[in-house]
Protein backbone atom coordinates (compact mmCIF):
# COMPACT_ATOMS: atom_id res chain seq x y z
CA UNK A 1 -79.97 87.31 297.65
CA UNK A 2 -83.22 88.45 298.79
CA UNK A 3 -83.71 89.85 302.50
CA UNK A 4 -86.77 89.64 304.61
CA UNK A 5 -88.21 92.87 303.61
CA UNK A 6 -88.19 92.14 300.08
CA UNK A 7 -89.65 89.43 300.13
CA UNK A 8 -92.37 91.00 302.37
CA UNK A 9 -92.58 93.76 299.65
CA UNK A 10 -92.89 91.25 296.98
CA UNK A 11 -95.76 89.69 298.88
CA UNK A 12 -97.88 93.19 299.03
CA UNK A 13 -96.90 93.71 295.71
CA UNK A 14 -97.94 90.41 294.34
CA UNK A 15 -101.24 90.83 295.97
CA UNK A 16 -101.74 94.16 294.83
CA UNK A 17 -100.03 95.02 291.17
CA UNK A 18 -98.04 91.30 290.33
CA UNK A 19 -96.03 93.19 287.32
CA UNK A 20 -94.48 95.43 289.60
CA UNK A 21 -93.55 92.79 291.46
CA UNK A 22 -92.15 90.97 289.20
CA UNK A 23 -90.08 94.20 287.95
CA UNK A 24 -89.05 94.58 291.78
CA UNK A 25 -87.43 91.28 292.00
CA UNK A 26 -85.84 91.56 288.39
CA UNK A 27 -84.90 95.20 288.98
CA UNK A 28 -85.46 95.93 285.04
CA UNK A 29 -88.06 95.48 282.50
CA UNK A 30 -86.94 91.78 281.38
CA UNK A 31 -89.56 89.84 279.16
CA UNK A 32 -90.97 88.37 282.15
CA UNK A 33 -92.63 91.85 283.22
CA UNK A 34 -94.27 91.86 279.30
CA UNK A 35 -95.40 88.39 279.92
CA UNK A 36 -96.90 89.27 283.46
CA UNK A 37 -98.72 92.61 282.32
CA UNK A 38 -100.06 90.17 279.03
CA UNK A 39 -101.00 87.97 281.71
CA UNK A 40 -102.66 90.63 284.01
CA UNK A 41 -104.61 91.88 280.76
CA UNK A 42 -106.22 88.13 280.44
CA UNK A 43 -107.32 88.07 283.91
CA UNK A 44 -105.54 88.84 287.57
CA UNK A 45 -104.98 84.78 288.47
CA UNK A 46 -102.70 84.35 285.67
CA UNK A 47 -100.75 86.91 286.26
CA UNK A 48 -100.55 86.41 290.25
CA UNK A 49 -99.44 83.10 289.74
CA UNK A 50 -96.61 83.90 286.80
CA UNK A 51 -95.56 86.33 289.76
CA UNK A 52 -95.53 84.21 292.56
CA UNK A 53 -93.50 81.53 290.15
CA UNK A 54 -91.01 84.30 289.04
CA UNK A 55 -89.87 85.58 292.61
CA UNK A 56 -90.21 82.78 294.95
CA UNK A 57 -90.21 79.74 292.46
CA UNK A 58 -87.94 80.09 289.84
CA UNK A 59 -84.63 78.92 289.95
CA UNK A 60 -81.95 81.81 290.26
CA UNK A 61 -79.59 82.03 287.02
């Protein structure tokens, strides 16, 4: 479960570098974080949104 701070830290890290973020919420390189960077390398939408699905969206398994 996510407190207020991460989710604030996911935010600034969304906004500033989104496959940290996405390896901040995972808390390990997954295959997400390799499809984020790919995503990054296309151009920095993609990859903002993939990040924005993956921490707040996604459901949690």
């Amino acid at each position: 479960m996510s407190t207020d701070t991460d989710k604030i830290i996911e935010i600034i890290l969304i906004l500033t570098m989104s496959p940290l973020a996405v390896w901040y919420h995972e808390r390990r390189c997954t295959i997400n974080v390799c499809i984020n960077v790919c995503l990054m390398l296309l151009f920095i939408f993609p990859g903002m949104i993939h990040a924005i699905w993956f921490c707040f969206m996604r459901d949690s398994q």
